[in-house]
C-alpha atoms as a PDB file:
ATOM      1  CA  UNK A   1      13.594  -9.276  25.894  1.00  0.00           C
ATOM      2  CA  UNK A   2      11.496 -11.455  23.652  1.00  0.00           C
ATOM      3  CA  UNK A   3      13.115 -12.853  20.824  1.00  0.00           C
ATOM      4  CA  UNK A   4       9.901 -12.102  18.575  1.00  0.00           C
ATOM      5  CA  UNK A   5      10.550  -8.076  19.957  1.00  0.00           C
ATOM      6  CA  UNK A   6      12.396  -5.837  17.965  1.00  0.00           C
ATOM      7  CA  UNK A   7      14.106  -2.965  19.748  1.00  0.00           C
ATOM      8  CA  UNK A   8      14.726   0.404  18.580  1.00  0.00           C
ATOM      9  CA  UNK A   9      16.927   2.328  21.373  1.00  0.00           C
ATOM     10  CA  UNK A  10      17.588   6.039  20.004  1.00  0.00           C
ATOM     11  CA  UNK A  11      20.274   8.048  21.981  1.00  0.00           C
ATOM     12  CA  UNK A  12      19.114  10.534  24.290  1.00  0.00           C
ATOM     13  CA  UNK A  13      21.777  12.346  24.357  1.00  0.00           C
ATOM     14  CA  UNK A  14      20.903  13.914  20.669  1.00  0.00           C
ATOM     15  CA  UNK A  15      17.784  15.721  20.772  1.00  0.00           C
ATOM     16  CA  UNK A  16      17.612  14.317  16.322  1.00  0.00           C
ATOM     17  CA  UNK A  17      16.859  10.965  18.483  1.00  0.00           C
ATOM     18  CA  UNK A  18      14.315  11.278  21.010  1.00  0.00           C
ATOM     19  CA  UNK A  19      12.591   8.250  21.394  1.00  0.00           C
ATOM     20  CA  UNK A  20      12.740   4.220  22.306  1.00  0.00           C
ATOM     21  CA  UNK A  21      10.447   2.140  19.940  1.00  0.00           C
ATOM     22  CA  UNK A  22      10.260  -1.284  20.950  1.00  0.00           C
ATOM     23  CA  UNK A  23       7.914  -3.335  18.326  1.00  0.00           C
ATOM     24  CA  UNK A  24       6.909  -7.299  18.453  1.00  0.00           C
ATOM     25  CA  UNK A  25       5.035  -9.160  15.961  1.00  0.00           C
ATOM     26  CA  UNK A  26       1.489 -11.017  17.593  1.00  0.00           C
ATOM     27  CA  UNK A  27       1.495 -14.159  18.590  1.00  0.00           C
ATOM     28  CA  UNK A  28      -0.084 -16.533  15.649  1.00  0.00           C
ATOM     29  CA  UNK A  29      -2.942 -17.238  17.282  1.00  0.00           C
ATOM     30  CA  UNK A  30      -3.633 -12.918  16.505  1.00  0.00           C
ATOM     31  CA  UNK A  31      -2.408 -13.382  12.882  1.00  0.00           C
ATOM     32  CA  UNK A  32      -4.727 -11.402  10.553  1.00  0.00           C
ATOM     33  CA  UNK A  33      -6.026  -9.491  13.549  1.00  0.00           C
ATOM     34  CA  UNK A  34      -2.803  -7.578  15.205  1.00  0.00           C
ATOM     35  CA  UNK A  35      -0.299  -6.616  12.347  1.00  0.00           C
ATOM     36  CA  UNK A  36       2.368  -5.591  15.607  1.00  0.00           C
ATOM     37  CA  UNK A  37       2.369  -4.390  19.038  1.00  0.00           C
ATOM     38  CA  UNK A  38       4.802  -1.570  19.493  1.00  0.00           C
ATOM     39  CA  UNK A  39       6.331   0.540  23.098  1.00  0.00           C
ATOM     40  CA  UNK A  40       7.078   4.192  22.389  1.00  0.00           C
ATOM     41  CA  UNK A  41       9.050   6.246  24.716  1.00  0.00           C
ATOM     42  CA  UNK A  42       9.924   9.981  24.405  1.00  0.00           C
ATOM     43  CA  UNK A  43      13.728  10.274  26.233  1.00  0.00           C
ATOM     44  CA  UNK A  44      14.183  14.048  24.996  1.00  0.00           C
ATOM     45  CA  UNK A  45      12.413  17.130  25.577  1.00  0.00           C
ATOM     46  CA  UNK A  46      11.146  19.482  22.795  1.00  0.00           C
ATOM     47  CA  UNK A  47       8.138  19.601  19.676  1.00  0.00           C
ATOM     48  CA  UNK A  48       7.861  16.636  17.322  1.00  0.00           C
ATOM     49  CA  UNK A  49       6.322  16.271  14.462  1.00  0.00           C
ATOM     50  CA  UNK A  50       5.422  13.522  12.112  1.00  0.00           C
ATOM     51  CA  UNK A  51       2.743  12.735   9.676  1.00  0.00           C
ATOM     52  CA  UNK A  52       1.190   9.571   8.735  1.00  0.00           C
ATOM     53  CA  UNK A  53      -0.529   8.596   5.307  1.00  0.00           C
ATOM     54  CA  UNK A  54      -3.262   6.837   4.253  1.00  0.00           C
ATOM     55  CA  UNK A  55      -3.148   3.263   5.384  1.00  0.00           C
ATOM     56  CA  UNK A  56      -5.373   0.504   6.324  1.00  0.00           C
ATOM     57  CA  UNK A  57      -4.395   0.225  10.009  1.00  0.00           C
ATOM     58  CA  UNK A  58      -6.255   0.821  12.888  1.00  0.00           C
ATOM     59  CA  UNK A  59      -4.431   1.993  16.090  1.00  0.00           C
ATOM     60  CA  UNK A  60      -5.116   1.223  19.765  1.00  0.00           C
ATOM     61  CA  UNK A  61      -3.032   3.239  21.561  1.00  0.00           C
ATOM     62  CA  UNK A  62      -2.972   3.044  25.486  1.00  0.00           C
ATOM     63  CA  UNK A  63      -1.198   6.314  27.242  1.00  0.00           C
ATOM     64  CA  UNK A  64       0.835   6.236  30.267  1.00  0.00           C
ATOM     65  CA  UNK A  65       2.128   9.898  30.080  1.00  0.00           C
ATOM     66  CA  UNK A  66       1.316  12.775  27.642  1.00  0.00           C
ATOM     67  CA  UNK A  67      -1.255  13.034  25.470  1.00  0.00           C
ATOM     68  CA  UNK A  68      -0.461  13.614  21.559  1.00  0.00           C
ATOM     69  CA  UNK A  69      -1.735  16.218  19.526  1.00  0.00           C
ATOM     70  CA  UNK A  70      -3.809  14.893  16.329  1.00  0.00           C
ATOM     71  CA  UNK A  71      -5.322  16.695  13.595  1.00  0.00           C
ATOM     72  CA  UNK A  72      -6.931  14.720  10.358  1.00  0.00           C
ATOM     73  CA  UNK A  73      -6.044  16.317   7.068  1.00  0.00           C
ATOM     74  CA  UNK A  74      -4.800  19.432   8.994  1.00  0.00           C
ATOM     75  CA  UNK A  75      -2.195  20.867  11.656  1.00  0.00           C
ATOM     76  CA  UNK A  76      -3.449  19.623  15.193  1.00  0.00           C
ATOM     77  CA  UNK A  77      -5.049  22.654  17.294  1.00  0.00           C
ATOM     78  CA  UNK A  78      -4.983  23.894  20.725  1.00  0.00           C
ATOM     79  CA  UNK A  79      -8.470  21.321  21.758  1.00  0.00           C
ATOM     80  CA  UNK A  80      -7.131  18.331  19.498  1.00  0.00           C
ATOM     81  CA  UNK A  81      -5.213  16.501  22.192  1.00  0.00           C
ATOM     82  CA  UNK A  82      -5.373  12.670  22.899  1.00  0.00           C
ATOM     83  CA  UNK A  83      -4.112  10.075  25.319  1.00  0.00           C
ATOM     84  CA  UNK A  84      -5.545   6.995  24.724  1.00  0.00           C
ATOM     85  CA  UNK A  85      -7.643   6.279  22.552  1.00  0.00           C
ATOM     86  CA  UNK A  86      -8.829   4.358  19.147  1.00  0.00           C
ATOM     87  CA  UNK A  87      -8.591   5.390  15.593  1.00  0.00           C
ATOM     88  CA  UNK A  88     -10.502   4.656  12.814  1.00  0.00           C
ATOM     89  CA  UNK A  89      -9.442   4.582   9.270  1.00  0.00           C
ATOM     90  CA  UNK A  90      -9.106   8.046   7.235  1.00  0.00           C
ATOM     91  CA  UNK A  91      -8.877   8.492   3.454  1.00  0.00           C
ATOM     92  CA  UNK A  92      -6.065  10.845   4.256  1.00  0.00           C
ATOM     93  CA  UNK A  93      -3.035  12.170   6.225  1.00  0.00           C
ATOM     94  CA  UNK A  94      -3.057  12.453   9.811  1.00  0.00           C
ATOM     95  CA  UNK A  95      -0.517  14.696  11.531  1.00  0.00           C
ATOM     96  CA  UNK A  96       0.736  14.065  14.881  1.00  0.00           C
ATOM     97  CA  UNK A  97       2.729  16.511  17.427  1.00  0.00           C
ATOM     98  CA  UNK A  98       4.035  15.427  20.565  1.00  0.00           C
ATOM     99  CA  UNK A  99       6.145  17.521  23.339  1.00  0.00           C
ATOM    100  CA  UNK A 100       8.741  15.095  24.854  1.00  0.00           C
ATOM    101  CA  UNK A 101       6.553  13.704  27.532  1.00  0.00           C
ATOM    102  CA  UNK A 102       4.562  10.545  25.551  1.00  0.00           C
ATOM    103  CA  UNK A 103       4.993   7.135  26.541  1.00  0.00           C
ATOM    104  CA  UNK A 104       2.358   4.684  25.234  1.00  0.00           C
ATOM    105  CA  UNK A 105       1.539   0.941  23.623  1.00  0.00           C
ATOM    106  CA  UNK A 106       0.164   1.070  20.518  1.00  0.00           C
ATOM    107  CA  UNK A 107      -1.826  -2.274  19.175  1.00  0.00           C
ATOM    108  CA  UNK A 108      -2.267  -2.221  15.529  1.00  0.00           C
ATOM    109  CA  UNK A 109      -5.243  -3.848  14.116  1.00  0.00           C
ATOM    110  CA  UNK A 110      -6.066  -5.088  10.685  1.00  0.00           C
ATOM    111  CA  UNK A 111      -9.672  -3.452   9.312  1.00  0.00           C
ATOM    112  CA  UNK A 112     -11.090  -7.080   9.475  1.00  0.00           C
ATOM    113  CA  UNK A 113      -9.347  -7.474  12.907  1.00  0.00           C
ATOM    114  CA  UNK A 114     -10.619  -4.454  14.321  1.00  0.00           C
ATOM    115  CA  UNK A 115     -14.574  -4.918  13.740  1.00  0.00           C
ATOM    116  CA  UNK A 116     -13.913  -8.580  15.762  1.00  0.00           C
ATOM    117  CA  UNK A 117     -12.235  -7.035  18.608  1.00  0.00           C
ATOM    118  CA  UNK A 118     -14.418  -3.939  19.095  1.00  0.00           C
ATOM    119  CA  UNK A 119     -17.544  -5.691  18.306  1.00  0.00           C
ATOM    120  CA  UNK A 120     -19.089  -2.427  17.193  1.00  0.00           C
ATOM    121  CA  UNK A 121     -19.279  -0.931  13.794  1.00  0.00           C
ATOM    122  CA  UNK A 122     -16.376   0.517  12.338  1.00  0.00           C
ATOM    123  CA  UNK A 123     -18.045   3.261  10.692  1.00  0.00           C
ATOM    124  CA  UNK A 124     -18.161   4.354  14.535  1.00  0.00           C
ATOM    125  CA  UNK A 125     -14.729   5.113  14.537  1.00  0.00           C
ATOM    126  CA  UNK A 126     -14.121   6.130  10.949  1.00  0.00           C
ATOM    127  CA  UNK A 127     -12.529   9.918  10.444  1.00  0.00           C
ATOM    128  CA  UNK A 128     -12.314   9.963  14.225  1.00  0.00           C
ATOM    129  CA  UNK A 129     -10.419   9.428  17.290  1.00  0.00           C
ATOM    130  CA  UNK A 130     -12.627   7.504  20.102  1.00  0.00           C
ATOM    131  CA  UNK A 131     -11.110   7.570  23.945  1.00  0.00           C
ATOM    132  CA  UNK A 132     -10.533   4.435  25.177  1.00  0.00           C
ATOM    133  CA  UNK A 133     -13.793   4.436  27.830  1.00  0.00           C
ATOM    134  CA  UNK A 134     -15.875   4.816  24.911  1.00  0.00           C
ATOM    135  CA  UNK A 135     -14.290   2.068  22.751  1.00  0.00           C
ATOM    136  CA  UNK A 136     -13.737  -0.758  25.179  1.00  0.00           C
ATOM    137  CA  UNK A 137     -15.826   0.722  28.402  1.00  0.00           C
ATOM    138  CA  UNK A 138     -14.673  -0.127  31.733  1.00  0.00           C
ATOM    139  CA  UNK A 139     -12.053  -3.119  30.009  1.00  0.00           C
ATOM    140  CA  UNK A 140     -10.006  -0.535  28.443  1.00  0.00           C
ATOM    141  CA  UNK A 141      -9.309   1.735  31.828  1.00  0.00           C
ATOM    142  CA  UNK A 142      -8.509  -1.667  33.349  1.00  0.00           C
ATOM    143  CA  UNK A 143      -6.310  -2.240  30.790  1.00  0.00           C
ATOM    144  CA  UNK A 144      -4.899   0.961  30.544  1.00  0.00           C
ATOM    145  CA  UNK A 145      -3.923   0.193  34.860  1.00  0.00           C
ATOM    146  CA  UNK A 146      -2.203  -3.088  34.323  1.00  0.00           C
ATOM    147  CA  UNK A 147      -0.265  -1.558  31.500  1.00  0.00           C
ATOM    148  CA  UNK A 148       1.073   1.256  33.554  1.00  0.00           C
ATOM    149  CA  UNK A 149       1.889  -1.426  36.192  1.00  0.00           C
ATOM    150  CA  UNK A 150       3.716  -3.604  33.844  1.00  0.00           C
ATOM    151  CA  UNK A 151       7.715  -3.619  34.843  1.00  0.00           C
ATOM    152  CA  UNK A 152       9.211  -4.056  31.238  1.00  0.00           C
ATOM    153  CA  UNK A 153       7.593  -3.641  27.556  1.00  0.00           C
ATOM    154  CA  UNK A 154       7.754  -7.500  27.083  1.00  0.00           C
ATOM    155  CA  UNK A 155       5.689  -7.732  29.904  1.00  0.00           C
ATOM    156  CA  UNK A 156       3.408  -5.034  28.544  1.00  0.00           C
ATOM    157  CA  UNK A 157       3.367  -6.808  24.753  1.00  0.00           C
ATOM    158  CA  UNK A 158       2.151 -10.349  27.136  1.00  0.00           C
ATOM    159  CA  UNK A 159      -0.668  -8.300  28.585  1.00  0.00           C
ATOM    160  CA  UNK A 160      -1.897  -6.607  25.156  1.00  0.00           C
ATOM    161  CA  UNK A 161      -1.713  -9.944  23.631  1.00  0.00           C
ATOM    162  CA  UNK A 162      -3.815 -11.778  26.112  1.00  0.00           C
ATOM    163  CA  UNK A 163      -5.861  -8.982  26.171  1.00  0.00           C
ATOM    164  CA  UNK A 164      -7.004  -9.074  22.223  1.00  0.00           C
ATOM    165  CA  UNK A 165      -6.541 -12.531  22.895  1.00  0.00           C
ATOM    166  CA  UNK A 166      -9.621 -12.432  25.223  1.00  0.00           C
ATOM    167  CA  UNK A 167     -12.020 -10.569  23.579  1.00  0.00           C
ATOM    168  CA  UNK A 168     -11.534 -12.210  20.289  1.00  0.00           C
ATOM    169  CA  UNK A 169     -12.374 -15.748  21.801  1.00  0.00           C
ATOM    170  CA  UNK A 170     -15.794 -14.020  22.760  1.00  0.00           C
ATOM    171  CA  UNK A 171     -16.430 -12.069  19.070  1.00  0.00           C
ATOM    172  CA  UNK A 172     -18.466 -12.896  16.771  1.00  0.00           C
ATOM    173  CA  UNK A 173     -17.246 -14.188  13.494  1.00  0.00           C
ATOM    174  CA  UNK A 174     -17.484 -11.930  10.339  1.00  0.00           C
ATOM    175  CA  UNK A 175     -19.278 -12.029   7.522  1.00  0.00           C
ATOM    176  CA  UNK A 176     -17.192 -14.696   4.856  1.00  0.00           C
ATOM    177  CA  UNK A 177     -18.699 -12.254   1.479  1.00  0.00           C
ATOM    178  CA  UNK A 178     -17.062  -9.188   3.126  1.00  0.00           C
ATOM    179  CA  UNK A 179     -14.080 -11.343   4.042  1.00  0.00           C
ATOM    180  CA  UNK A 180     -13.605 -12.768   0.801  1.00  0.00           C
ATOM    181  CA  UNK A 181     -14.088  -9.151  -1.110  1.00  0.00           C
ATOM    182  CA  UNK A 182     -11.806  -7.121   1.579  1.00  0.00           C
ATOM    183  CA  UNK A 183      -8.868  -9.627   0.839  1.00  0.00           C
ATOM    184  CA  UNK A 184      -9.926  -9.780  -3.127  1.00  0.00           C
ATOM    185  CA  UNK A 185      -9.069  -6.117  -3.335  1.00  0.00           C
ATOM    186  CA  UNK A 186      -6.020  -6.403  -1.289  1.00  0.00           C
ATOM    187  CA  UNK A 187      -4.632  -9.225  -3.684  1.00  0.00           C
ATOM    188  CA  UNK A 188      -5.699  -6.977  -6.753  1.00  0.00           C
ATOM    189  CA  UNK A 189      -4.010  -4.231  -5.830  1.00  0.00           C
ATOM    190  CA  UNK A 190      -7.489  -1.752  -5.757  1.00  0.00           C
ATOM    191  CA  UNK A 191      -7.869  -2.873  -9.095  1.00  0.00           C
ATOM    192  CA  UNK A 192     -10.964  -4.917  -8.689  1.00  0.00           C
ATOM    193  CA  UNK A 193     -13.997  -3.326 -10.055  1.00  0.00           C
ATOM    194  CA  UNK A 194     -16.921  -2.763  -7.372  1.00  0.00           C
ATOM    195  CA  UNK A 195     -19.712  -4.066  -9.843  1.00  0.00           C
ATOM    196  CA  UNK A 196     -17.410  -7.208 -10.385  1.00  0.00           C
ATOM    197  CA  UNK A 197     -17.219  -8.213  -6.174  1.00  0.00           C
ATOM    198  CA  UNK A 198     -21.101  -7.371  -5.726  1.00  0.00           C
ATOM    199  CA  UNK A 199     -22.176  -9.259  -8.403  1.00  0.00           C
ATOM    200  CA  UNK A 200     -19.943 -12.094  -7.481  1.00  0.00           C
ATOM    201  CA  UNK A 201     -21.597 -12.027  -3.956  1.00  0.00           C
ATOM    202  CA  UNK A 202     -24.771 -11.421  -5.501  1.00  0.00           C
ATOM    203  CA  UNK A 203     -25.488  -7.988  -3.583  1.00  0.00           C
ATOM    204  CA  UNK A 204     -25.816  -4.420  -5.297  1.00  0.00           C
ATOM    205  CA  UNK A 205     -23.806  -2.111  -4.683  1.00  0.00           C
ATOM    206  CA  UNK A 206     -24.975  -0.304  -2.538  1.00  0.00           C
ATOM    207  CA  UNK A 207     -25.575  -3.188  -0.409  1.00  0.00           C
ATOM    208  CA  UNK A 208     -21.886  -4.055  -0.374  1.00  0.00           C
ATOM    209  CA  UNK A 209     -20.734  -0.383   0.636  1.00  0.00           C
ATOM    210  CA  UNK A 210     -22.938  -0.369   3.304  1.00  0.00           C
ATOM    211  CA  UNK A 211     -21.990  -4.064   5.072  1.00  0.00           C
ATOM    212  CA  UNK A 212     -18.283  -2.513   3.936  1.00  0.00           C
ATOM    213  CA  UNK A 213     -18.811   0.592   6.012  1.00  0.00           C
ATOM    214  CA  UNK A 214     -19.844  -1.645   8.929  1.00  0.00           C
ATOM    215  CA  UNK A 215     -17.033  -4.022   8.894  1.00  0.00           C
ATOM    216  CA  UNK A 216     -13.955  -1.767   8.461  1.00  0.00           C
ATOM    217  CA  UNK A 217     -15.456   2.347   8.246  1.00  0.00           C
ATOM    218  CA  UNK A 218     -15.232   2.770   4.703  1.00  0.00           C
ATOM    219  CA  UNK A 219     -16.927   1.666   1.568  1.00  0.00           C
ATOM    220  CA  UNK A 220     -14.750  -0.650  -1.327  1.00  0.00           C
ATOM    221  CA  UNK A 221     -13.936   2.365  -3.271  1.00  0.00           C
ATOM    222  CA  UNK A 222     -12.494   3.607  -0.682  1.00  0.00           C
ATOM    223  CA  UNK A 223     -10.948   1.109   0.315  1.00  0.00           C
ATOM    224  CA  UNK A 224      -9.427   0.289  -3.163  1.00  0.00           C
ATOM    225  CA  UNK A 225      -8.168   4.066  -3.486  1.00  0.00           C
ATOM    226  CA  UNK A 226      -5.684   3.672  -0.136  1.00  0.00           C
ATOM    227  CA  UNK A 227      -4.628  -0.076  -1.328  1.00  0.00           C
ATOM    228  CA  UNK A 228      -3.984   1.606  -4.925  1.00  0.00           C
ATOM    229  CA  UNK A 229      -2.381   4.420  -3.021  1.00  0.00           C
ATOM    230  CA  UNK A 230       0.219   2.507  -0.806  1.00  0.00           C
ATOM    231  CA  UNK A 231       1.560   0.123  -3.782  1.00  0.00           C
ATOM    232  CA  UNK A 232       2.473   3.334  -5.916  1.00  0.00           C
ATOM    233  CA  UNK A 233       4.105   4.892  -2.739  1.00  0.00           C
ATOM    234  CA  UNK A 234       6.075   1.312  -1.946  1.00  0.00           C
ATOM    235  CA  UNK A 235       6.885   1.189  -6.035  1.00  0.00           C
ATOM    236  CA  UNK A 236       8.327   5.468  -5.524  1.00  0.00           C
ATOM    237  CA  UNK A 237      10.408   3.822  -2.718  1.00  0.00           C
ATOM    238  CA  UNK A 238      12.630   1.888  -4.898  1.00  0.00           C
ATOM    239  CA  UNK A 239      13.717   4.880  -6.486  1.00  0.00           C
ATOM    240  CA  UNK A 240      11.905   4.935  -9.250  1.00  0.00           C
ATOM    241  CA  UNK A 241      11.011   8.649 -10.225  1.00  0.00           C
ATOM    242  CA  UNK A 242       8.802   7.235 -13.833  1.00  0.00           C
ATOM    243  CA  UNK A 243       5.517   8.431 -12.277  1.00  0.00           C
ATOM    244  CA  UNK A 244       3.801   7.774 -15.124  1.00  0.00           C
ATOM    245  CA  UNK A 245       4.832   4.061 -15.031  1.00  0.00           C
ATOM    246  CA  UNK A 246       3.924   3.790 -11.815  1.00  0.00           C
ATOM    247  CA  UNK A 247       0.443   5.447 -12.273  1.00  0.00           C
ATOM    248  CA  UNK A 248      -0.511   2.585 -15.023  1.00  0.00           C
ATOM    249  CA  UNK A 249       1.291   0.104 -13.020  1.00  0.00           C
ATOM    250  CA  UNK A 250      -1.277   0.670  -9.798  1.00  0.00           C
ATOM    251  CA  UNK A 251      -4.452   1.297 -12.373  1.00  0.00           C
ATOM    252  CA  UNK A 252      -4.633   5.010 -12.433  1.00  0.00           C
ATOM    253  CA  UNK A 253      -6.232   6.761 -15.273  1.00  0.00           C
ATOM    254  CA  UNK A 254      -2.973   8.571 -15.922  1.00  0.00           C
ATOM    255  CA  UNK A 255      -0.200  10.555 -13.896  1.00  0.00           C
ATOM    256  CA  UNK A 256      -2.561  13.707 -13.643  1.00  0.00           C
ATOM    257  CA  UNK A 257      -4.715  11.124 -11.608  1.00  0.00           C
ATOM    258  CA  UNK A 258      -2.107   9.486  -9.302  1.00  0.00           C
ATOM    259  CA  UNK A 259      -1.188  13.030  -8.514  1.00  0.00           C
ATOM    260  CA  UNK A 260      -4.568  13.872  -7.104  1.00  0.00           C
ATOM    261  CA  UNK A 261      -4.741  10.909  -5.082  1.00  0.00           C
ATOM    262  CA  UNK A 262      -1.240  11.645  -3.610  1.00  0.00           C
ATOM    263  CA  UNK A 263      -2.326  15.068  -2.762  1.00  0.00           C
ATOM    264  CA  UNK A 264      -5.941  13.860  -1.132  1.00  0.00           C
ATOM    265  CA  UNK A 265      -4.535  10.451   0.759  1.00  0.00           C
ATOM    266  CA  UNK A 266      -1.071  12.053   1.822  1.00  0.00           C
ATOM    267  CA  UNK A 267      -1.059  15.693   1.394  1.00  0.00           C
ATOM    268  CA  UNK A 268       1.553  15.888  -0.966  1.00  0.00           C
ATOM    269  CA  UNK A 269       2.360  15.017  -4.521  1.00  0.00           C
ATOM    270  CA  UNK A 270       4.080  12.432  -5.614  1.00  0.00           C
ATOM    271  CA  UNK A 271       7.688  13.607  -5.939  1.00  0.00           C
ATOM    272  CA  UNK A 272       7.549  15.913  -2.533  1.00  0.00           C
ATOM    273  CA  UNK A 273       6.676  12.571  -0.616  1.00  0.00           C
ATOM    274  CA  UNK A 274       9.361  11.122  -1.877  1.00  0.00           C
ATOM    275  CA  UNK A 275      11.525  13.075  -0.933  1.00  0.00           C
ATOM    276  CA  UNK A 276      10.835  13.322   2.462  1.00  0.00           C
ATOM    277  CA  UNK A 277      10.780   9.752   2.416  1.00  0.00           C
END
């Protein structure tokens, strides 16, 4: 095993622990492009379920076995089932159900990341799941081939590596005024105002949420929303339960606001998410 690979080995003898995660951080030649790299195994039979927040990820997941079951802002259905596939980002919760029988790699990409190594626009893949023919043609069912070969997950992690690897030494570059105002609202904390970033550019608006919605799905409100979102849910995590310090902390209006957003990015308010968490 790599010493850059974290391992997670649950006990299958406890149905509460059903799975192996193994995770590795890229390579720094990926840095800014791949966040991790991470090897799921399900070692116990039965029905999971999990849900996942708002975030600014964007998942590559390559299936060996089972197909999960995926449903955006709702309980997955009977027709909602996916293997492998890409997602794009969603101003919401996703919830995920899986049987006992998934094994996959799952490549996380950074928004900026993912528009190089798709090399099609992101608002292609925003609020959906795209199969992995679709997203990376006949390079992705290759892919998906040598994966399932692989012997190990280290050996796995070197052939997703090389593989993002690959394509980003043939992407184009992106744009250096989206670059600049993706990472300006990340360092603000959503807090930057929209008018400010356009007219330091020196593009309207509208001009900005549409090169936006090319190069990572969704526009800089948006974007500024899930950012604002995630700090107030890593602030709840210390456990802090003064909501309405944490809602001025993050720039909402108030702690009638924060609530809202909790409810639309995650599903839940504020003090049921933390306690689950």
């Amino acid at each position: 095993m790599s010493d850059e690979t974290e391992r997670h080995r649950q006990d299958n003898r406890s149905p509460a622990l059903h799975f192996e995660m193994v995770r590795r951080k890229p390579a720094a030649a990926l840095a800014g492009v791949v966040t991790d790299i991470c090897g799921y195994r399900e070692i116990w039979p039965g029905h999971f379920r999990i849900v996942e927040y708002a975030s600014l990820t964007v998942p590559l997941v390559i299936s060996f076995a089972d197909a999960f079951a995926i449903g955006l802002g709702r309980a997955p259905g009977d027709n909602d089932r996916y293997a492998s596939f890409a997602a794009g980002l969603y101003a919401g919760p996703v919830m995920i159900e899986s049987f006992g029988g998934c094994c996959c790699v799952q490549v996380n990409l950074t928004p900026l990341g993912a528009r190089r190594f798709f090399g099609l626009p992101m608002s292609e893949l925003r609020d959906r799941m795209v199969g992995l023919d679709d997203a990376l043609g006949f390079e992705g069912v290759a892919l998906r081939e040598r994966l399932g070969d692989a012997r190990d997950w280290d050996s796995r992690f070197d052939i997703a590596e090389g593989f993002v690897a690959g394509r980003l030494a043939e992407a184009n570059g992106l744009s250096p005024e989206i670059a600049w105002a993706y990472r300006t609202v990340i360092a603000s904390g959503g807090r930057t105002r929209i008018s400010a970033l356009a007219g330091e550019i020196g593009w309207s608006r509208k001009h900005l949420a549409q090169r936006f919605s090319d190069a990572i799905g969704i526009g800089p409100k948006t974007l500024s929303r899930i950012v604002r979102f995630n700090r107030a849910l890593s602030l709840s995590k210390r456990q802090d339960d003064n909501w309405a310090g944490i809602a001025a902390d993050c720039g909402y209006a108030d702690q009638a606001h924060l609530v809202r957003e909790f409810r639309q990015l995650a599903g839940e308010t504020p003090t049921a998410l933390a306690a689950l968490m």
